[in-house]
N, C-alpha and C. Protein backbone atom coordinates (compact mmCIF):
# COMPACT_ATOMS: atom_id res chain seq x y z
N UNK A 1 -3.15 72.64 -3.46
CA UNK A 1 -3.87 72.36 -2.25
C UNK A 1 -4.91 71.27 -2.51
N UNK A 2 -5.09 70.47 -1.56
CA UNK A 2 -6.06 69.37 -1.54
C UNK A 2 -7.36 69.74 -1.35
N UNK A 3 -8.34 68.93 -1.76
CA UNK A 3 -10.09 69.30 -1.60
C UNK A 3 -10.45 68.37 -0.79
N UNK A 4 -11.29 68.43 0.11
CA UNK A 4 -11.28 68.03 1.35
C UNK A 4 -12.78 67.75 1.08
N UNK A 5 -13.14 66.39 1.51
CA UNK A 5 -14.59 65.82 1.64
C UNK A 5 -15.18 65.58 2.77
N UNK A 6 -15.91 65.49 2.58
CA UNK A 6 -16.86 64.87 3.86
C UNK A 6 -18.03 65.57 3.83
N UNK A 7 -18.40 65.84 5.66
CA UNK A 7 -19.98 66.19 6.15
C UNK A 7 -19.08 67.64 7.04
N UNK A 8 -20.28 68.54 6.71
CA UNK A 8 -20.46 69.53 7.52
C UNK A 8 -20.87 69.15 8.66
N UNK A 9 -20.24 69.98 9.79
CA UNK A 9 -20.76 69.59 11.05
C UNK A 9 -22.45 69.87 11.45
N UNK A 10 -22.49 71.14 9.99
CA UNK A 10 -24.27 71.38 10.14
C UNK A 10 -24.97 69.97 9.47
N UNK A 11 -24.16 69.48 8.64
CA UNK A 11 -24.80 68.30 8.23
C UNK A 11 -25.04 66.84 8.69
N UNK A 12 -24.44 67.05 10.20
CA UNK A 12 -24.40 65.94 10.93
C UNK A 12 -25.46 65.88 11.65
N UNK A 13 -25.61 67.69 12.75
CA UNK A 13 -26.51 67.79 13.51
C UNK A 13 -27.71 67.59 12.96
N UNK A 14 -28.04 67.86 11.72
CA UNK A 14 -29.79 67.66 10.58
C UNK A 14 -29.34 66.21 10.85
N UNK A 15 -28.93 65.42 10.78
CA UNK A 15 -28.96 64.13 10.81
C UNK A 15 -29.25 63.89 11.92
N UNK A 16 -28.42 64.16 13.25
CA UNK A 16 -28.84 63.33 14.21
C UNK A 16 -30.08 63.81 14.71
N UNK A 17 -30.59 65.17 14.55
CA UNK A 17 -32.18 65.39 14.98
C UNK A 17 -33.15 64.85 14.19
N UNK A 18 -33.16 64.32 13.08
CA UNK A 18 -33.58 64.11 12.04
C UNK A 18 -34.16 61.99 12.72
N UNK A 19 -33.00 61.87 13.36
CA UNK A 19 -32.95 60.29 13.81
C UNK A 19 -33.81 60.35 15.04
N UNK A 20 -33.62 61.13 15.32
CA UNK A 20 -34.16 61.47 17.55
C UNK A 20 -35.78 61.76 17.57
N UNK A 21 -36.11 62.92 16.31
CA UNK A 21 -37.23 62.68 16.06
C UNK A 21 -37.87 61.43 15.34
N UNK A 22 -37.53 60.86 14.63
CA UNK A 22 -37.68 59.28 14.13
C UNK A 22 -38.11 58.59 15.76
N UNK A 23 -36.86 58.24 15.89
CA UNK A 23 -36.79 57.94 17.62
C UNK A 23 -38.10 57.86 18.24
N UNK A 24 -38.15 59.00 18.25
CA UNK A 24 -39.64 59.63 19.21
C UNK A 24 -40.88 59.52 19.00
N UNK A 25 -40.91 59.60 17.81
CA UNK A 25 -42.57 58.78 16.80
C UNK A 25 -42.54 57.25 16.89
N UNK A 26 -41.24 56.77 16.81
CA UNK A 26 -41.67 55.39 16.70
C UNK A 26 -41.40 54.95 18.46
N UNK A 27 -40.97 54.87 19.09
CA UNK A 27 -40.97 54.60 20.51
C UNK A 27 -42.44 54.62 20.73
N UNK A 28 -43.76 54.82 21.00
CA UNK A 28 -44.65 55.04 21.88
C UNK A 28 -45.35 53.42 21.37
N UNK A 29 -45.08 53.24 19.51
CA UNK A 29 -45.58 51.74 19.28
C UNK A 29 -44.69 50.58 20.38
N UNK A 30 -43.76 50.80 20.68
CA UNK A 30 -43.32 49.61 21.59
C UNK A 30 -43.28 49.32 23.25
N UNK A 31 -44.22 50.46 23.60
CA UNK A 31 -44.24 50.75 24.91
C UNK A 31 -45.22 50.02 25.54
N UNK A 32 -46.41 49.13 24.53
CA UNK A 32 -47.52 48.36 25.10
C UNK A 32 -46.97 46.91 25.04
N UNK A 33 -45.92 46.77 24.58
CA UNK A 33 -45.42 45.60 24.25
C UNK A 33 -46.21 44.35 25.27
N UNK A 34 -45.58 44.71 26.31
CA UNK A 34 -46.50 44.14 27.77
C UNK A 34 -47.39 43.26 27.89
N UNK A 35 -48.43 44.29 28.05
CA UNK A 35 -50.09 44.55 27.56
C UNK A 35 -50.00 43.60 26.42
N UNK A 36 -49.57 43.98 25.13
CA UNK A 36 -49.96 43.29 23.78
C UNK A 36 -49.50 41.16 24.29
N UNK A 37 -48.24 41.27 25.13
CA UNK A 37 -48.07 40.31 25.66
C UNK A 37 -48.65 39.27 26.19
N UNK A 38 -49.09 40.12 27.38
CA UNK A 38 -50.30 39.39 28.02
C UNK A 38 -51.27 38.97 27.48
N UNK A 39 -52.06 39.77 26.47
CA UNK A 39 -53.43 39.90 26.31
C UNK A 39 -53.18 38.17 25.16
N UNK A 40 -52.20 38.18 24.69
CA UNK A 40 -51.62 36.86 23.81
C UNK A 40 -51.55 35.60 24.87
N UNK A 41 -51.29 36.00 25.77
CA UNK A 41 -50.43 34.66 26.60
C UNK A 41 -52.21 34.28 27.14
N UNK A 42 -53.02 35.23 27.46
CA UNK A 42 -54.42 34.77 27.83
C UNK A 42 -55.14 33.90 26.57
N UNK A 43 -55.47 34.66 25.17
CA UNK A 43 -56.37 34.26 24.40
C UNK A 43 -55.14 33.28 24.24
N UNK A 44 -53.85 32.54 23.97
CA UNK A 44 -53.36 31.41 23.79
C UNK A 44 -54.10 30.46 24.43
N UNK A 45 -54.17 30.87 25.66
CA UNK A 45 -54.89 29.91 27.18
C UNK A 45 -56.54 29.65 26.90
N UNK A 46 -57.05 30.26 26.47
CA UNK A 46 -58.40 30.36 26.07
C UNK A 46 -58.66 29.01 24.91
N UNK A 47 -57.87 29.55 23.85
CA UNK A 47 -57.49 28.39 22.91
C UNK A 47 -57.26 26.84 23.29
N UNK A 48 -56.17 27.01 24.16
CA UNK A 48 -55.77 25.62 24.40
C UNK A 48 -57.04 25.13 25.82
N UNK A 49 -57.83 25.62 26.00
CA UNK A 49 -59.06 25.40 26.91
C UNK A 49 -59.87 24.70 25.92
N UNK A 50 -60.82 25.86 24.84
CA UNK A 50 -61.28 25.16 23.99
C UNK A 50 -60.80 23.65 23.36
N UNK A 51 -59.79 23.11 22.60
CA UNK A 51 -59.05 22.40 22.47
C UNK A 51 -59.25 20.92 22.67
N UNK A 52 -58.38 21.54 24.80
CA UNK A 52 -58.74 20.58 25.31
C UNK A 52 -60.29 20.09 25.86
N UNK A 53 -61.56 21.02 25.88
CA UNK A 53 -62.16 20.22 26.19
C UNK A 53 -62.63 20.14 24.85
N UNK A 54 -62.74 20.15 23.72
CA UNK A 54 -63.16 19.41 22.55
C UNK A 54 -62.65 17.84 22.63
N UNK A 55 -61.42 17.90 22.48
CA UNK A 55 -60.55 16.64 22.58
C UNK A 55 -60.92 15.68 23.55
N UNK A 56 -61.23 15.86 25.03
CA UNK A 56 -61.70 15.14 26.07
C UNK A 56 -63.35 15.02 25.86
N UNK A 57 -63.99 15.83 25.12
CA UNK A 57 -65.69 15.52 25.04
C UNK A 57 -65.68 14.16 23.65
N UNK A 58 -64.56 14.46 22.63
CA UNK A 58 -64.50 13.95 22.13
C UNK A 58 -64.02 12.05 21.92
N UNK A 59 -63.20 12.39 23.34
CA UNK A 59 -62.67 10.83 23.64
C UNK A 59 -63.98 10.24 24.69
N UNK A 60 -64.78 10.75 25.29
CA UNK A 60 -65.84 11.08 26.02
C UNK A 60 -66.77 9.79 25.21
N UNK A 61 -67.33 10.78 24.00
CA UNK A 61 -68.03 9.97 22.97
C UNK A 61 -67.40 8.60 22.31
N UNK A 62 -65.56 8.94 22.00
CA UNK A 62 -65.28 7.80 21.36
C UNK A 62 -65.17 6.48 21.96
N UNK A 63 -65.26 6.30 23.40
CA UNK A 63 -65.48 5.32 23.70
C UNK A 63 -66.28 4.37 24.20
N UNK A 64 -67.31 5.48 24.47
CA UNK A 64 -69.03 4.93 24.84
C UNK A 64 -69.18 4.52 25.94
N UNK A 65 -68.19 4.62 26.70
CA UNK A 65 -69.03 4.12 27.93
C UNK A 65 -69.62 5.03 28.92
N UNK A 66 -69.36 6.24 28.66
CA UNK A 66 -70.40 7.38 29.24
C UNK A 66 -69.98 7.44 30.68
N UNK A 67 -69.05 6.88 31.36
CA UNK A 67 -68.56 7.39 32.74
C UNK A 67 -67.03 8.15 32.68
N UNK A 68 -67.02 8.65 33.96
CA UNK A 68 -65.76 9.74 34.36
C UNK A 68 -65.05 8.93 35.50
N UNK A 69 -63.42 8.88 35.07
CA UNK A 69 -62.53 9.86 34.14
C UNK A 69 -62.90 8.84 32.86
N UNK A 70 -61.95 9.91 31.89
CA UNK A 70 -61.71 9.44 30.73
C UNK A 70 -60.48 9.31 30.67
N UNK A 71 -59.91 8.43 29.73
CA UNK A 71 -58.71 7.59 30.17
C UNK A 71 -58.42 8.28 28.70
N UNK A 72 -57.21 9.68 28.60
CA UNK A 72 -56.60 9.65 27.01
C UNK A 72 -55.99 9.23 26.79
N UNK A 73 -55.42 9.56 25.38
CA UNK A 73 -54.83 9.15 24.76
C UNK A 73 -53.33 8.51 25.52
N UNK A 74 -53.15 9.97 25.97
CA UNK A 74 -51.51 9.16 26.57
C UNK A 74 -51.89 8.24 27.93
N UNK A 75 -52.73 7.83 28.40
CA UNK A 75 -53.03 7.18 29.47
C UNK A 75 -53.70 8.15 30.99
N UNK A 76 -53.63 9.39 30.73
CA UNK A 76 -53.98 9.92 31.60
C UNK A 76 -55.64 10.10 32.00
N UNK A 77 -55.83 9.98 32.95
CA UNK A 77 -57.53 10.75 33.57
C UNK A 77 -58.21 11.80 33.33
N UNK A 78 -58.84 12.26 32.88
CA UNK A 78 -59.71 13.22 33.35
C UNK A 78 -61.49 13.43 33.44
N UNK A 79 -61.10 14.09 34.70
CA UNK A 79 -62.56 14.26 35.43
C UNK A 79 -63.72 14.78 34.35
N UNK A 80 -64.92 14.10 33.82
CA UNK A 80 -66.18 15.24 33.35
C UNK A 80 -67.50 14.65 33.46
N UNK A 81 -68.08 15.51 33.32
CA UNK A 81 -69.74 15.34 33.01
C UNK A 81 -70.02 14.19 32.48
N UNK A 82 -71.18 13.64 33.17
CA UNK A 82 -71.97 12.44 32.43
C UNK A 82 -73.80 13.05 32.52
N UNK A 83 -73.57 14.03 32.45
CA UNK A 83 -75.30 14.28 32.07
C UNK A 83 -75.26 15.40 31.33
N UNK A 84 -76.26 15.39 30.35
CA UNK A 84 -76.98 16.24 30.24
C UNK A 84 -75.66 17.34 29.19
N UNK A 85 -75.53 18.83 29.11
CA UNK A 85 -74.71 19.66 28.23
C UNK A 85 -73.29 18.99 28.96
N UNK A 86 -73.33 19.21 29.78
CA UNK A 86 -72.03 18.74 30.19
C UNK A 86 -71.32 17.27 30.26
N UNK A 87 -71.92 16.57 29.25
CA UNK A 87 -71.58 15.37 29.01
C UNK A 87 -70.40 15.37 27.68
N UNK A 88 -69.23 14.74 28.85
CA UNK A 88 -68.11 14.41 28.23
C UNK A 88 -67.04 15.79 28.44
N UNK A 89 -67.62 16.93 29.04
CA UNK A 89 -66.79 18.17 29.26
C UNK A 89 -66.17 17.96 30.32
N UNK A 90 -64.82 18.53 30.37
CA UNK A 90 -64.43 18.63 31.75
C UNK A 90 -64.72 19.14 32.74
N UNK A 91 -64.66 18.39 34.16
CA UNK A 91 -65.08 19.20 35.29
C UNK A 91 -64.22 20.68 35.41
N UNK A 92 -64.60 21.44 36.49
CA UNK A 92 -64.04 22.58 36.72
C UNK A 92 -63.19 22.64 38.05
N UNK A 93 -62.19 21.16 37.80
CA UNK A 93 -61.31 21.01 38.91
C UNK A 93 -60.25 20.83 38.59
N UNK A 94 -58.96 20.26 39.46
CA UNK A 94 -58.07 20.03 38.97
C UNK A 94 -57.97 18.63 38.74
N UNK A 95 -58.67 17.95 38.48
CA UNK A 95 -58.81 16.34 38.08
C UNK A 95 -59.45 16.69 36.75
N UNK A 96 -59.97 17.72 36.47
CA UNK A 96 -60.88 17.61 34.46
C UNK A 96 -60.21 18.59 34.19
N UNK A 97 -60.36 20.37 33.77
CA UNK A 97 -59.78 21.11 33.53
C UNK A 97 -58.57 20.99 33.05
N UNK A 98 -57.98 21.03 34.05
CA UNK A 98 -55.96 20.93 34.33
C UNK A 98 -55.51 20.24 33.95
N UNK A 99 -56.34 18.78 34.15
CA UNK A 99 -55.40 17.16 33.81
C UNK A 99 -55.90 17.31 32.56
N UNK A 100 -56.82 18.05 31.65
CA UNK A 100 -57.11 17.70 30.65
C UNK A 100 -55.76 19.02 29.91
N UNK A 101 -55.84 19.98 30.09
CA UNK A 101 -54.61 21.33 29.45
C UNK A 101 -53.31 20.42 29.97
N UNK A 102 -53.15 19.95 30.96
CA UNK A 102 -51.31 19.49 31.31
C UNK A 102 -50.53 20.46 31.83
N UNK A 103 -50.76 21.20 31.27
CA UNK A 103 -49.84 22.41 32.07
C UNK A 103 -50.60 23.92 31.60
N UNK A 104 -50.65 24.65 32.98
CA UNK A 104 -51.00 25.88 32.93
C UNK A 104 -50.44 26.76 33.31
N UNK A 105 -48.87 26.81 33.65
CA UNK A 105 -47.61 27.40 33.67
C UNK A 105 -47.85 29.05 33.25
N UNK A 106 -47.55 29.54 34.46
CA UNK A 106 -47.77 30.95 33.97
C UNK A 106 -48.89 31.53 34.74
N UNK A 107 -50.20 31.02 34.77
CA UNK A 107 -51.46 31.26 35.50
C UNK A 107 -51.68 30.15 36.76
N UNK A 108 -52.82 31.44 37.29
CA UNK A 108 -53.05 31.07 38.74
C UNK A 108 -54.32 30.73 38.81
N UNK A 109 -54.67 29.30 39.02
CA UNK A 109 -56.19 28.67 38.49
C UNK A 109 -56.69 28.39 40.09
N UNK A 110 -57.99 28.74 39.89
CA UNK A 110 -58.46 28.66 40.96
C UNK A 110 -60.30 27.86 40.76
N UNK A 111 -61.26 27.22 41.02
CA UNK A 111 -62.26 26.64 41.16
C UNK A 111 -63.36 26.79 41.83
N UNK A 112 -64.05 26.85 41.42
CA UNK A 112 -65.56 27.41 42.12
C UNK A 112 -66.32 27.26 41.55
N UNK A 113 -67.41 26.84 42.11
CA UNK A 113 -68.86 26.41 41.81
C UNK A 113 -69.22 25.86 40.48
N UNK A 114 -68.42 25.36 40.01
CA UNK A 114 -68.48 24.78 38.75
C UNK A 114 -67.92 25.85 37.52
N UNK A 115 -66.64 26.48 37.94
CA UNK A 115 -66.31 27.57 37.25
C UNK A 115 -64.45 27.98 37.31
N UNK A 116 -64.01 27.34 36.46
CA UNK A 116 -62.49 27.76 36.80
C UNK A 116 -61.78 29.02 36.18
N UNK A 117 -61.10 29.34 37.09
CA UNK A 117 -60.55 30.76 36.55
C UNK A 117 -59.41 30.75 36.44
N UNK A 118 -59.24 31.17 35.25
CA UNK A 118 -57.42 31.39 34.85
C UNK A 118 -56.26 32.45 34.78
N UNK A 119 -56.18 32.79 35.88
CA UNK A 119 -55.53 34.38 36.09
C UNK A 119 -53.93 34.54 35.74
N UNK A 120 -53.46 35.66 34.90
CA UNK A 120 -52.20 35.63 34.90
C UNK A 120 -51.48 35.84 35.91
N UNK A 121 -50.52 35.56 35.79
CA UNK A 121 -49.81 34.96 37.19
C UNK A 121 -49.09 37.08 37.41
N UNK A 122 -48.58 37.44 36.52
CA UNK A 122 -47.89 38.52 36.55
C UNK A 122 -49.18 39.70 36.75
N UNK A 123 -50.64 39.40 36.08
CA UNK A 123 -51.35 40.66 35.82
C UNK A 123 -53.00 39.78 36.20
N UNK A 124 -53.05 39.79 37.27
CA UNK A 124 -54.39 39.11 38.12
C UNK A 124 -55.69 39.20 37.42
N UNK A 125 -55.83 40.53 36.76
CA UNK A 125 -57.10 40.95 36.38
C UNK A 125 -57.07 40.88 34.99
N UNK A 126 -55.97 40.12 34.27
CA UNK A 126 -55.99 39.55 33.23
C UNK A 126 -56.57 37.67 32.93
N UNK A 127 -57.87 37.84 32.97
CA UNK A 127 -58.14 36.35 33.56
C UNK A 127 -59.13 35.60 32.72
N UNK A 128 -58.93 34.16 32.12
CA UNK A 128 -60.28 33.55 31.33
C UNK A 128 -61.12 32.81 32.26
N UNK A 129 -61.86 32.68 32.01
CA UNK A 129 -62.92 31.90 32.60
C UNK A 129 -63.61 30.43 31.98
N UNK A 130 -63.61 28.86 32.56
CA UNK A 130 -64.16 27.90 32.01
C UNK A 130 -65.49 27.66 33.05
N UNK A 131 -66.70 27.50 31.91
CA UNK A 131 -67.92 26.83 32.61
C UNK A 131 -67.65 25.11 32.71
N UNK A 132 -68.06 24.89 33.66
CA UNK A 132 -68.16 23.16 33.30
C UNK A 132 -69.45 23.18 32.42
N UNK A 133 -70.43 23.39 33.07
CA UNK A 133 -71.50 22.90 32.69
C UNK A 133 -71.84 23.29 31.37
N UNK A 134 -71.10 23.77 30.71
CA UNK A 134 -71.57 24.32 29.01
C UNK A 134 -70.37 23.97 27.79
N UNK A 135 -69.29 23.62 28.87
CA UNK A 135 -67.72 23.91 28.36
C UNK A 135 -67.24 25.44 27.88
N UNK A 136 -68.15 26.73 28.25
CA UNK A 136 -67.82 27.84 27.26
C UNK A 136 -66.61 28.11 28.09
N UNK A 137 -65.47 29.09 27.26
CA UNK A 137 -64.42 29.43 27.90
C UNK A 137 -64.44 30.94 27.52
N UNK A 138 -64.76 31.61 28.47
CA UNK A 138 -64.86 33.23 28.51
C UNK A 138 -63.44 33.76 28.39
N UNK A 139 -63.14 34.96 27.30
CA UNK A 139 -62.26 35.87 27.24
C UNK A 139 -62.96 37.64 27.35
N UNK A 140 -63.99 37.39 28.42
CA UNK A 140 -64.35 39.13 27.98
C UNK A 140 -63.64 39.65 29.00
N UNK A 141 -62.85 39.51 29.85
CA UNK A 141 -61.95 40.55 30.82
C UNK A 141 -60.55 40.25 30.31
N UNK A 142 -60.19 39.93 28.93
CA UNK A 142 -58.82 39.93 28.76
C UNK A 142 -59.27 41.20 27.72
N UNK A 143 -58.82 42.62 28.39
CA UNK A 143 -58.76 43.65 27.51
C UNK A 143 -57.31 44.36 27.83
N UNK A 144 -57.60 45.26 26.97
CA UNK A 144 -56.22 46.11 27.04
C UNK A 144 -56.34 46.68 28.49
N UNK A 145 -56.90 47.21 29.08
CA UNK A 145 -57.17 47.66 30.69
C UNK A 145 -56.61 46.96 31.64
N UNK A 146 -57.42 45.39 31.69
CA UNK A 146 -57.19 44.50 32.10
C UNK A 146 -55.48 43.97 32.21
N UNK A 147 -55.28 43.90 30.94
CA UNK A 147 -53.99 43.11 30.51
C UNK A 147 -52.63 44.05 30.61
């Protein structure tokens, strides 16, 4: 007579509960995915804010003539400050801001009082904030709540 190998059928079921609980511990890490998403796609935006108005305060200075727009690199305009902190920063429109980032794909920018806001397009109350007048670019409402 032949000897016969394999798995017990009890040795299958320890396996597959064995996987399901695995399963189940690790599932809850991928459930913020989202959230962890967003909260990236904002501080990216935050970044490329900073950036650009470094880069535009900076072409601002490099060419001395102290008026707005500033003509960059690739030939384009943008709107900023000629006095005072806000000299050489971008305005908080869509002529300094925007023309200075190029594309803000994804968010919903909106302008006020010398203050642009950068809202995700999918999660509203996920949003940065640019001062003109200081250049600061706020990330304190991109939280996990928020996002």
């Amino acid at each position: 007579m032949k000897k016969q190998s394999g798995f017990t059928l009890v040795e299958l079921i320890v396996v597959i509960v064995v996987l399901g609980i695995l399963a189940a511990t690790a599932l809850p890490k991928f459930i913020n995915v989202t959230e962890d998403a967003n909260m990236a796609a904002a501080n990216g935006l935050a970044g490329g804010l900073r950036s650009a108005t470094a880069l535009t305060q900076a072409r601002f200075f490099a060419t001395g003539t102290g008026t707005s727009p500033v003509t960059m690199a690739d030939g384009s305009p943008v709107a900023v400050g000629t006095a005072g902190n806000a000299s050489g920063v971008p305005t908080a429109t869509a002529a300094g801001i925007e023309a200075a980032m190029q594309s803000v794909q994804g968010f919903n920018v909106s302008h006020a009082a010398g203050v642009s806001t950068f809202a995700l397009a999918n999660t509203p109350a996920c949003l940065v904030t640019f001062t003109a007048a200081t250049g600061v670019v706020s990330t304190a409402a991109v939280t996990a709540a928020n996002c």
